[in-house]
PDB file of N, CA and C in Angstrom:
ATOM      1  N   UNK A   1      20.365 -13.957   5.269  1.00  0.00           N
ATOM      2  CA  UNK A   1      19.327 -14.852   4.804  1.00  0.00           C
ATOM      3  C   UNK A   1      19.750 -15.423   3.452  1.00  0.00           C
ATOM      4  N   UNK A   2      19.125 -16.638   3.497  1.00  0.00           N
ATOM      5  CA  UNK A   2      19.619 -17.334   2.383  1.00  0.00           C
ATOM      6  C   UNK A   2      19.473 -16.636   1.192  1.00  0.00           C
ATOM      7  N   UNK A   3      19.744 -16.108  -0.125  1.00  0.00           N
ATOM      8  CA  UNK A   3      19.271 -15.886  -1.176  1.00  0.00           C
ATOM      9  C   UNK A   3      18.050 -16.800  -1.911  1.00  0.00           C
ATOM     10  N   UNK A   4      18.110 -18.295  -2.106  1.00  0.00           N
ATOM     11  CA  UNK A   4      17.504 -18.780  -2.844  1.00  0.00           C
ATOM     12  C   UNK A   4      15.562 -19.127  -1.502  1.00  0.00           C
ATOM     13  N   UNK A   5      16.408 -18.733  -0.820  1.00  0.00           N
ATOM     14  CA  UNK A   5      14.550 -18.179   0.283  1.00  0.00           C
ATOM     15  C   UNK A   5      14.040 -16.879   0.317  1.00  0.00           C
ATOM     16  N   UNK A   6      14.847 -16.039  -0.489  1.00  0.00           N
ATOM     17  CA  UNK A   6      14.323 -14.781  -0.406  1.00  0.00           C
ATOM     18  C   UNK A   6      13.733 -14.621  -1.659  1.00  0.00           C
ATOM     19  N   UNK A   7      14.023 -15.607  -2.837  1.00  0.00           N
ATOM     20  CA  UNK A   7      13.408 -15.764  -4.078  1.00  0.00           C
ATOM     21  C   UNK A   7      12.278 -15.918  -4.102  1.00  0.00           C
ATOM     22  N   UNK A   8      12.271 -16.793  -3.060  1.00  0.00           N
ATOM     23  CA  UNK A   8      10.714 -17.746  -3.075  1.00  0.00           C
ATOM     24  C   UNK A   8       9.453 -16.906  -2.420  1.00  0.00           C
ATOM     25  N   UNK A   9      10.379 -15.900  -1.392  1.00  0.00           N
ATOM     26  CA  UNK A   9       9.284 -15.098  -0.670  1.00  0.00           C
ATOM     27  C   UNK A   9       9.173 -13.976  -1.452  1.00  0.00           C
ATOM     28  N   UNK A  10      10.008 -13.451  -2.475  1.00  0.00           N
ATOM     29  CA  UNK A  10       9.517 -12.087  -3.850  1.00  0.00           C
ATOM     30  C   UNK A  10       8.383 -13.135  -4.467  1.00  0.00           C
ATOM     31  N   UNK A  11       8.691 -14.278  -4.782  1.00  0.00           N
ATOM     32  CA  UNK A  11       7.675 -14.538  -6.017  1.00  0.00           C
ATOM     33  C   UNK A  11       6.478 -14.938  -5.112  1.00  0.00           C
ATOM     34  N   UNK A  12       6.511 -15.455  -3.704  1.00  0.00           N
ATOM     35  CA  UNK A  12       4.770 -15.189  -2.622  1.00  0.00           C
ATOM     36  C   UNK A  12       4.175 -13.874  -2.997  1.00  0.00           C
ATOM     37  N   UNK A  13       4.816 -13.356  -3.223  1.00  0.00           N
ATOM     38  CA  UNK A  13       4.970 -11.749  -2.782  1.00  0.00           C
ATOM     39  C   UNK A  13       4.034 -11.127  -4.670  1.00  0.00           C
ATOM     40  N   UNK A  14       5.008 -11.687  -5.272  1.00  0.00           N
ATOM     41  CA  UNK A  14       4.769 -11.102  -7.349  1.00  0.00           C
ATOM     42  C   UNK A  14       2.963 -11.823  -6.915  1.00  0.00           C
ATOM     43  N   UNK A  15       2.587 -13.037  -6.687  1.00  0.00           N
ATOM     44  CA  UNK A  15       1.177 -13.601  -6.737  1.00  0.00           C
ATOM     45  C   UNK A  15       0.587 -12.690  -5.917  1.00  0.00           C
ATOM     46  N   UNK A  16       0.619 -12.255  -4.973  1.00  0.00           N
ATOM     47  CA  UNK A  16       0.081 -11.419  -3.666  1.00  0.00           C
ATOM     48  C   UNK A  16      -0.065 -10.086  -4.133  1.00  0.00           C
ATOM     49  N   UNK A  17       0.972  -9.394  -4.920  1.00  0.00           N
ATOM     50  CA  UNK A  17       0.817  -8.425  -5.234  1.00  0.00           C
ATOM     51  C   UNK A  17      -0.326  -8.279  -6.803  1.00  0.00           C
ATOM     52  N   UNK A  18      -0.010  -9.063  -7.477  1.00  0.00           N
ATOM     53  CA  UNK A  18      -1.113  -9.242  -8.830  1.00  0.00           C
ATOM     54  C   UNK A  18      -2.023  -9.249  -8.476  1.00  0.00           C
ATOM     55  N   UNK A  19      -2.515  -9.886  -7.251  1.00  0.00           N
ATOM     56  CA  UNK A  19      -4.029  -9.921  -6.470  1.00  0.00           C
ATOM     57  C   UNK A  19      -4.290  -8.617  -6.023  1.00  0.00           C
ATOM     58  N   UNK A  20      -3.873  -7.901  -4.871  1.00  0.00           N
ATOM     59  CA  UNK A  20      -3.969  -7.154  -4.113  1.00  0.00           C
ATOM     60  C   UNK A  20      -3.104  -6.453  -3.685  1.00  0.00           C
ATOM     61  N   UNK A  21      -2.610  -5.328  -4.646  1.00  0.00           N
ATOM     62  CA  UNK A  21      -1.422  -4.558  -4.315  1.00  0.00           C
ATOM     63  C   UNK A  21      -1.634  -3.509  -3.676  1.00  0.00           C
ATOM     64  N   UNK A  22      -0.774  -3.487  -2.046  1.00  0.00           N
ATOM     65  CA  UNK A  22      -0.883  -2.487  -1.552  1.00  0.00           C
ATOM     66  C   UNK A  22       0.736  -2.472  -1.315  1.00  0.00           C
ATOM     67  N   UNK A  23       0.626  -0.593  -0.594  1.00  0.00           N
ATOM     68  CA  UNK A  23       1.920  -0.304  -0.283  1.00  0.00           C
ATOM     69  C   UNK A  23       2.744  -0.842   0.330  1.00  0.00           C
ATOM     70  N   UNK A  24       2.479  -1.985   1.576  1.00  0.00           N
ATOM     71  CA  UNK A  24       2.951  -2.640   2.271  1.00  0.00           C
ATOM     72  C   UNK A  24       3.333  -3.550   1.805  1.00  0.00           C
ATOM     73  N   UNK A  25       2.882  -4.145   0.270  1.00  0.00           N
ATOM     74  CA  UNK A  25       3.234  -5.413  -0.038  1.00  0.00           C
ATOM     75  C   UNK A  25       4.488  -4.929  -0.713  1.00  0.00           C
ATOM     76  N   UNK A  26       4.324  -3.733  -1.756  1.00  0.00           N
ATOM     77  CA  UNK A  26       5.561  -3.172  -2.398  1.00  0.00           C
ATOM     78  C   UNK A  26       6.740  -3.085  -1.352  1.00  0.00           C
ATOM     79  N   UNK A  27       6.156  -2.421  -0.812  1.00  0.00           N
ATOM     80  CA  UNK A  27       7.993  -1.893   0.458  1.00  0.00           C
ATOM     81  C   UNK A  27       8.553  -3.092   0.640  1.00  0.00           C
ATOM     82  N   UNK A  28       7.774  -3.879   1.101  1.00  0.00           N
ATOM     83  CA  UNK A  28       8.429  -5.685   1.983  1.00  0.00           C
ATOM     84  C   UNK A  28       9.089  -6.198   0.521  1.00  0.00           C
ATOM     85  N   UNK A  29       8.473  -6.294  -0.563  1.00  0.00           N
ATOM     86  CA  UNK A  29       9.155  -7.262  -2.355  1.00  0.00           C
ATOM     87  C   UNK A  29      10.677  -6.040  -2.474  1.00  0.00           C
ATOM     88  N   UNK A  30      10.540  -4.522  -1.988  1.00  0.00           N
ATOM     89  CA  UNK A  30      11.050  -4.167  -2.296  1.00  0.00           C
ATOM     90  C   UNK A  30      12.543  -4.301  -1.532  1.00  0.00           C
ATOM     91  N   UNK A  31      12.208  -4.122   0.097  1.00  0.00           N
ATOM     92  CA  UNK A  31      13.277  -4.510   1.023  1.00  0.00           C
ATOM     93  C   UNK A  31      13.863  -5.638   0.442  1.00  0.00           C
ATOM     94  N   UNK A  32      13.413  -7.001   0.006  1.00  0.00           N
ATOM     95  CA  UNK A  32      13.503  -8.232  -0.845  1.00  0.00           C
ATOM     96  C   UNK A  32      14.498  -7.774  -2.053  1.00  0.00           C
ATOM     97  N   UNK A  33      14.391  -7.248  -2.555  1.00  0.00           N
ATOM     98  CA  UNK A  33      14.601  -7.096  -3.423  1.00  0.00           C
ATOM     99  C   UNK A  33      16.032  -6.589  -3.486  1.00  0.00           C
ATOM    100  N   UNK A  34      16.464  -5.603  -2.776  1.00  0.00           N
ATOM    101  CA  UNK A  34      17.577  -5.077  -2.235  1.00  0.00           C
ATOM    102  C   UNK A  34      18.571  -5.961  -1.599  1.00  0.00           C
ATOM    103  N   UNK A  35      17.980  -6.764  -1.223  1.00  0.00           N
ATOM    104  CA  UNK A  35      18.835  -8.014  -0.286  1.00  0.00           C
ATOM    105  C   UNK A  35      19.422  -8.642  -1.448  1.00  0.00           C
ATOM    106  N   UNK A  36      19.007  -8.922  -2.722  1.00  0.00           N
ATOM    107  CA  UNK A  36      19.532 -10.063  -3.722  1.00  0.00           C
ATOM    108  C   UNK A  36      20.089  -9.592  -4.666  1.00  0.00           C
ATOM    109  N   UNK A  37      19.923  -8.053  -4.583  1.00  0.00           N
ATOM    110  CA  UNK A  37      20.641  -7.289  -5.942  1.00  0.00           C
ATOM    111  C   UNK A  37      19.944  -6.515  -6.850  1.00  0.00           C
ATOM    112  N   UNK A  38      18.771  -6.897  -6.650  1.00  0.00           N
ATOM    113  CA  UNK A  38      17.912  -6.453  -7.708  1.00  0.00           C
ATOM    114  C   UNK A  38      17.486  -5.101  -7.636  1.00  0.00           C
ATOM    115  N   UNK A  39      18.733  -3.741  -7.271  1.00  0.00           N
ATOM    116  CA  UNK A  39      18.259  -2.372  -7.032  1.00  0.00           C
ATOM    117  C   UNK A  39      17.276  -2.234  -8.112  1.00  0.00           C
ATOM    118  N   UNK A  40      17.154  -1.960  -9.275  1.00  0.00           N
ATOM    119  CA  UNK A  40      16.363  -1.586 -10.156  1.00  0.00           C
ATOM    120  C   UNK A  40      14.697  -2.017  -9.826  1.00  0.00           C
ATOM    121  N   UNK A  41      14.759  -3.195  -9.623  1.00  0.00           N
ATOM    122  CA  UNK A  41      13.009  -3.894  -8.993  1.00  0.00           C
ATOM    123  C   UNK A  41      12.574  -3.235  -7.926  1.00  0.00           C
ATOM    124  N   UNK A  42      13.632  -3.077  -6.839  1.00  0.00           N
ATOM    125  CA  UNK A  42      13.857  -2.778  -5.326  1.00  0.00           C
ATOM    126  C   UNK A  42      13.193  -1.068  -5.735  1.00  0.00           C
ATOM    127  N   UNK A  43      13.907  -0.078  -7.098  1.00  0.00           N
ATOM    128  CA  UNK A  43      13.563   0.874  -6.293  1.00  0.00           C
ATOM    129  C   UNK A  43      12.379   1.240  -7.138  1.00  0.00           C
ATOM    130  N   UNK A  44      11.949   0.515  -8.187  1.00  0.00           N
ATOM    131  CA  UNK A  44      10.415   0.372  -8.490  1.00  0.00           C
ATOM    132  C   UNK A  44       9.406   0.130  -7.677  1.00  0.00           C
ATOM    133  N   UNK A  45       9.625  -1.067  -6.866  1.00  0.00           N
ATOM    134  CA  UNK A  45       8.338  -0.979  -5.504  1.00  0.00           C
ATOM    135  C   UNK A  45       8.572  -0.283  -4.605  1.00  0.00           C
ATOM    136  N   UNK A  46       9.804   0.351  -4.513  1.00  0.00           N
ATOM    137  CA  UNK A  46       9.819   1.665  -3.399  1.00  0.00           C
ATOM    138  C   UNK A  46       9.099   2.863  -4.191  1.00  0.00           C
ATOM    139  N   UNK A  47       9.216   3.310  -5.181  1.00  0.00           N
ATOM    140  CA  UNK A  47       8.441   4.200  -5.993  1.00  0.00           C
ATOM    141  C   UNK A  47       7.021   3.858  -5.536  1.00  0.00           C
ATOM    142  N   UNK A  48       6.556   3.272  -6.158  1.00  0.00           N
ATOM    143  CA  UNK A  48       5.136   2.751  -6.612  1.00  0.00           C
ATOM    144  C   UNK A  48       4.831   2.714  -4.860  1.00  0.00           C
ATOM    145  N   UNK A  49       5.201   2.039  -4.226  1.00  0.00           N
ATOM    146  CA  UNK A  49       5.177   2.114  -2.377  1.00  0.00           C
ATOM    147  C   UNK A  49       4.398   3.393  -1.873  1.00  0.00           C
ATOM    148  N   UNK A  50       5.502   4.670  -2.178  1.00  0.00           N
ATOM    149  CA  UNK A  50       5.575   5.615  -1.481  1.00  0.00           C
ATOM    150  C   UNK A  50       4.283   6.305  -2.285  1.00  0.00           C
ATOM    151  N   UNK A  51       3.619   6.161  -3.389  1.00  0.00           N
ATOM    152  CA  UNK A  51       2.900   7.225  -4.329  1.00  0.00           C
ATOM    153  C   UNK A  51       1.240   6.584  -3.299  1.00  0.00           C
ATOM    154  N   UNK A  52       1.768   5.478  -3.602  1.00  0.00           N
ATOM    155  CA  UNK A  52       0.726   4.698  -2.405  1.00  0.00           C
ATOM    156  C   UNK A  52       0.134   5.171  -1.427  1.00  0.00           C
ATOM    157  N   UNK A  53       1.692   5.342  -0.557  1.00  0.00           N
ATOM    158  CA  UNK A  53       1.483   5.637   0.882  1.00  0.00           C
ATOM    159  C   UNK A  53       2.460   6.708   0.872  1.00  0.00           C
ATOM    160  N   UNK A  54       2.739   7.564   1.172  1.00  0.00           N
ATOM    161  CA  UNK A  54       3.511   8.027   1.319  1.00  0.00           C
ATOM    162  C   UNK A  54       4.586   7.776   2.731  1.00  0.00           C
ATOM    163  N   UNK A  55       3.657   8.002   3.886  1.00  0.00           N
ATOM    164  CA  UNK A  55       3.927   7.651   5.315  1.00  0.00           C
ATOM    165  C   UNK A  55       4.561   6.652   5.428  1.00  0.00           C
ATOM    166  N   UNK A  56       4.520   5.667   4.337  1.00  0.00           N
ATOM    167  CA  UNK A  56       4.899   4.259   4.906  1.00  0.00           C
ATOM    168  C   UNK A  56       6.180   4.102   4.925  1.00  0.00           C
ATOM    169  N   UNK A  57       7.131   4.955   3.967  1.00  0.00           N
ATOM    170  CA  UNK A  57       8.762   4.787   3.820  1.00  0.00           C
ATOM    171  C   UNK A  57       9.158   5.806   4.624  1.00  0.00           C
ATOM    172  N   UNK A  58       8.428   6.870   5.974  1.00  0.00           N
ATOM    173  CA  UNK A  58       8.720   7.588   6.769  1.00  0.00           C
ATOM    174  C   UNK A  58      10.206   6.650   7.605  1.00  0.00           C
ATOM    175  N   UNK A  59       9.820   5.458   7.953  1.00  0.00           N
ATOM    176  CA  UNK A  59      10.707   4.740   8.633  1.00  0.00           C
ATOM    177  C   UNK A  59      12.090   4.229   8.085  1.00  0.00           C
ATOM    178  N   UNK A  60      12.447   4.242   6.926  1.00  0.00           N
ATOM    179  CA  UNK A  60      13.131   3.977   5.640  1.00  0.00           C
ATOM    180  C   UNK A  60      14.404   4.112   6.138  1.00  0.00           C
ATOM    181  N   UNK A  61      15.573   3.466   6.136  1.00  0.00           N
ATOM    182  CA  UNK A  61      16.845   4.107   6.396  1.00  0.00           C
ATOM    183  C   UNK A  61      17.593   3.226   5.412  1.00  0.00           C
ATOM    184  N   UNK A  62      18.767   3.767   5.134  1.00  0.00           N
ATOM    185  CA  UNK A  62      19.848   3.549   4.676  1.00  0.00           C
ATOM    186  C   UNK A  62      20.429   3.962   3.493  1.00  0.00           C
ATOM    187  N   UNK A  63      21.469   3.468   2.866  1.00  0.00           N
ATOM    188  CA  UNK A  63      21.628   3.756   1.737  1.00  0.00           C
ATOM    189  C   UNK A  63      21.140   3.233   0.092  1.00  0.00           C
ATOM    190  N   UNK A  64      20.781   4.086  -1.008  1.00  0.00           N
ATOM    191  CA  UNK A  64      20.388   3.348  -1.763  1.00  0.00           C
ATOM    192  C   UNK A  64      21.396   3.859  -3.370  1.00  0.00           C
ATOM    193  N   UNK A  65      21.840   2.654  -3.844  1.00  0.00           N
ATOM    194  CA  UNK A  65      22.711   2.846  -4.836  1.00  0.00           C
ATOM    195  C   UNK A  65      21.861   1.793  -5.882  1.00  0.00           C
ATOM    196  N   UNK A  66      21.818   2.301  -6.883  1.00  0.00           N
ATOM    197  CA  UNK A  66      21.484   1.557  -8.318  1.00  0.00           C
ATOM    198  C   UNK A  66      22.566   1.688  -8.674  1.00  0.00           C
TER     199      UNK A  66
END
C-alpha cells in the first residue's frame, strides 16, 4: 500500500480517535503505523489497545522490532 494513503488513513484515524477512542481504533492506527515506520507510535497504540482490550491483540502475529 501506498505510504502517502496510509498517512491519510492514521490522521482519519488521530480525528476518530480524539473523539472516541476505542481499542479497535488503536490496534488498526497501530497496524498503520507499523506499515510506515513509525514502530514507536505503532507500539504505543498497541499498548494503550491491549490495556483496553486485552482480547483484542489475541489475534496479533508477527514480529515486532523498535
Amino acid at each position: 500500500m501506498d505510504k502517502e494513503i496510509i498517512n491519510v488513513a492514521i490522521q482519519a484515524l488521530d480525528k476518530e480517535i480524539a473523539n472516541n477512542p476505542t481499542a479497535q481504533l488503536l490496534k488498526e492506527r497501530g497496524r498503520l503505523r507499523m506499515m510506515v515506520g513509525d514502530h514507536e507510535g505503532a507500539l504505543a497504540d498497541l499498548q494503550q489497545a491491549a490495556r483496553m482490550d486485552p482480547d483484542l491483540l489475541a489475534g496479533l502475529s508477527g514480529a515486532f522490532k523498535a
